[in-house]
C-alpha atoms as a PDB file:
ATOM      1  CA  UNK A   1     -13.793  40.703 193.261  1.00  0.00           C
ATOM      2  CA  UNK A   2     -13.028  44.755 193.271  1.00  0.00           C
ATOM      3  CA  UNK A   3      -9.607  44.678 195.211  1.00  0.00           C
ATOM      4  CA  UNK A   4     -10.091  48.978 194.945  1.00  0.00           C
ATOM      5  CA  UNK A   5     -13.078  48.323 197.374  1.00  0.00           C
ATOM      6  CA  UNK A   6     -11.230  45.550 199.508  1.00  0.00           C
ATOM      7  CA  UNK A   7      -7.925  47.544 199.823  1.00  0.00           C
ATOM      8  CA  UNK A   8      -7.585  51.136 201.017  1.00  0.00           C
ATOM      9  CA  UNK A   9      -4.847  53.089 198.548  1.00  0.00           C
ATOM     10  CA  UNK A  10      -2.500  53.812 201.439  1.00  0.00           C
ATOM     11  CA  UNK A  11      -2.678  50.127 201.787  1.00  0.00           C
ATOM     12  CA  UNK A  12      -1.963  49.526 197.962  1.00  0.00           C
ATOM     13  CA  UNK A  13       0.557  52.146 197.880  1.00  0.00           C
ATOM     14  CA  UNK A  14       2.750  50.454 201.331  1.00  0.00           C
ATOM     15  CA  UNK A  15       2.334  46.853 199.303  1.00  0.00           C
ATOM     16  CA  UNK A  16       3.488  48.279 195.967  1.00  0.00           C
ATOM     17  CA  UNK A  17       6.189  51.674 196.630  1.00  0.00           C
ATOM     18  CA  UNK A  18       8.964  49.424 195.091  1.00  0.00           C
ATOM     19  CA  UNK A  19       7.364  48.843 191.713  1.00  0.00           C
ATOM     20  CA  UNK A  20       7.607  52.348 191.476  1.00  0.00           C
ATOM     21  CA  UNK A  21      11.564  52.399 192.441  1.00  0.00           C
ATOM     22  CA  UNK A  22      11.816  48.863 190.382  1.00  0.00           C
ATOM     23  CA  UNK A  23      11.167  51.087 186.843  1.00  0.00           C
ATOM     24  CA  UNK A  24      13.137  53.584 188.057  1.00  0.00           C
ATOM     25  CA  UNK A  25      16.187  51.387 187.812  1.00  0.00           C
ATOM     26  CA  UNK A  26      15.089  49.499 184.877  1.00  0.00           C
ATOM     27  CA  UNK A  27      15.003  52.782 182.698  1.00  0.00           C
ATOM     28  CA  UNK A  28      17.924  53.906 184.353  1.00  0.00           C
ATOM     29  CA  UNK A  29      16.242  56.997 185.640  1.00  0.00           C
ATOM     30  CA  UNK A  30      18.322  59.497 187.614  1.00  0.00           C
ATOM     31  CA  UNK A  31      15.643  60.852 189.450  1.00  0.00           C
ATOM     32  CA  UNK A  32      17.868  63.462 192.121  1.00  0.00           C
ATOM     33  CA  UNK A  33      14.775  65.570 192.751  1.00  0.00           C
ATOM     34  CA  UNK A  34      12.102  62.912 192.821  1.00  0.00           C
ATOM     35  CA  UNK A  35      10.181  64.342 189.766  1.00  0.00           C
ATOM     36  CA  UNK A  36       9.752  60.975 188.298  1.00  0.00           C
ATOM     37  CA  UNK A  37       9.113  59.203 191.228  1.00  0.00           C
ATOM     38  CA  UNK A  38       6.291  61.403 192.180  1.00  0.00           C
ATOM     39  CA  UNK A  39       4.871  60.495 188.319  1.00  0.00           C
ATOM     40  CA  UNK A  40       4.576  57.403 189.514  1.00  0.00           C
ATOM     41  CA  UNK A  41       3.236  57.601 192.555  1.00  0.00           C
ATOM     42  CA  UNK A  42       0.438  59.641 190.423  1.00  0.00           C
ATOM     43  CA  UNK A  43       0.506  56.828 187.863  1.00  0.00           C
ATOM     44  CA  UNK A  44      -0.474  54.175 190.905  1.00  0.00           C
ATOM     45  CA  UNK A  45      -3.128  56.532 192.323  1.00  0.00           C
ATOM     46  CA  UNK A  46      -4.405  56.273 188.608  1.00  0.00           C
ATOM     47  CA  UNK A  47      -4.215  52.582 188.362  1.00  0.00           C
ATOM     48  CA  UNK A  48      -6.038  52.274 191.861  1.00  0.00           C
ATOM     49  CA  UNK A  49      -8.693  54.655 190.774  1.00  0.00           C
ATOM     50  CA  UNK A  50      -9.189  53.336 187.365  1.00  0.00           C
ATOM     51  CA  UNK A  51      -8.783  49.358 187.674  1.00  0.00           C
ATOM     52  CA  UNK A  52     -11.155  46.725 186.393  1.00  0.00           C
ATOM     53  CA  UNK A  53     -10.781  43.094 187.428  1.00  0.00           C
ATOM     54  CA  UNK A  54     -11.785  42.081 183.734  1.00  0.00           C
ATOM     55  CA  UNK A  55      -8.234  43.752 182.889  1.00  0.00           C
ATOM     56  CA  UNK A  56      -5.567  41.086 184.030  1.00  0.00           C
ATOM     57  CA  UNK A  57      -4.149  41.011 187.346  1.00  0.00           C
ATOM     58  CA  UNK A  58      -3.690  44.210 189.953  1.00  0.00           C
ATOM     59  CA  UNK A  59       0.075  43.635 189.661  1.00  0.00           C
ATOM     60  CA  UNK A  60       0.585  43.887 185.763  1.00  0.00           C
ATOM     61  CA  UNK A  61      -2.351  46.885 185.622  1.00  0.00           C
ATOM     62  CA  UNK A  62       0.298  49.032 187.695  1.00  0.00           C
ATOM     63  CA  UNK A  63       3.341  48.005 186.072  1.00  0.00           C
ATOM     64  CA  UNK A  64       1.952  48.952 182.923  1.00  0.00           C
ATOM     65  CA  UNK A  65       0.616  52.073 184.441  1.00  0.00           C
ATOM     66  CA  UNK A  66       3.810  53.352 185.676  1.00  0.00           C
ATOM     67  CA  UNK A  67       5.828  52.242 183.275  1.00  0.00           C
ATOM     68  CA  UNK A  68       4.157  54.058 180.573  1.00  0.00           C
ATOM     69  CA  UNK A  69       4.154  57.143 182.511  1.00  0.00           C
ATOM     70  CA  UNK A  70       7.770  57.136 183.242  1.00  0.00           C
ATOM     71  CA  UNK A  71       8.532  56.803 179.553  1.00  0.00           C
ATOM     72  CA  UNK A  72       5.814  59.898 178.692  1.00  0.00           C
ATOM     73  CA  UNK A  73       7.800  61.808 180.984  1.00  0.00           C
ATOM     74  CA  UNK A  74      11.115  61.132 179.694  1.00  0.00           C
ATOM     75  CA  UNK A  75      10.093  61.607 176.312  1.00  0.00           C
ATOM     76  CA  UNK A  76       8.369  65.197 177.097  1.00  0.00           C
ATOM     77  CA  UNK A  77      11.530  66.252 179.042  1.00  0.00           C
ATOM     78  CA  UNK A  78      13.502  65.417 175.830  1.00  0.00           C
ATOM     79  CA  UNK A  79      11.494  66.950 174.115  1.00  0.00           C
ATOM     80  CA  UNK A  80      11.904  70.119 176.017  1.00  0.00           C
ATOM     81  CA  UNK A  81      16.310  69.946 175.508  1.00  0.00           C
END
């Protein structure tokens, strides 16, 4: 079953905003302007786009999505100091 075709992203996005503030926290991310969070709100709208059921589940597919992103982005802003 293609949950991208059964679920609208604004629908996605109101059932999964907290995974999104749930890495945040977990890589103790100070995020005052909301840079990061707006990575992974992009991150989700790439997860959505891109997903495959063959994968794994919906859940772990955006987690690891996210997740990854966050970490690019705190790695390239390192880079940049």
């Amino acid at each position: 079953m293609n949950k991208k075709k059964q679920f609208s992203f604004e629908e996605i996005f109101k059932q999964n905003e907290r995974r999104i503030q749930y890495h945040l926290r977990q890589l103790r991310i100070q995020d005052p302007h909301q840079e990061f969070y707006q990575e992974g709100l992009r991150a989700m709208m790439m997860a959505y786009e891109t997903y495959h059921p063959d994968e794994g589940p919906f859940a772990t597919y955006f987690n690891v999505m996210i997740r990854n992103r966050l970490i690019d982005l705190l790695w390239e802003k390192n880079q940049d100091l």
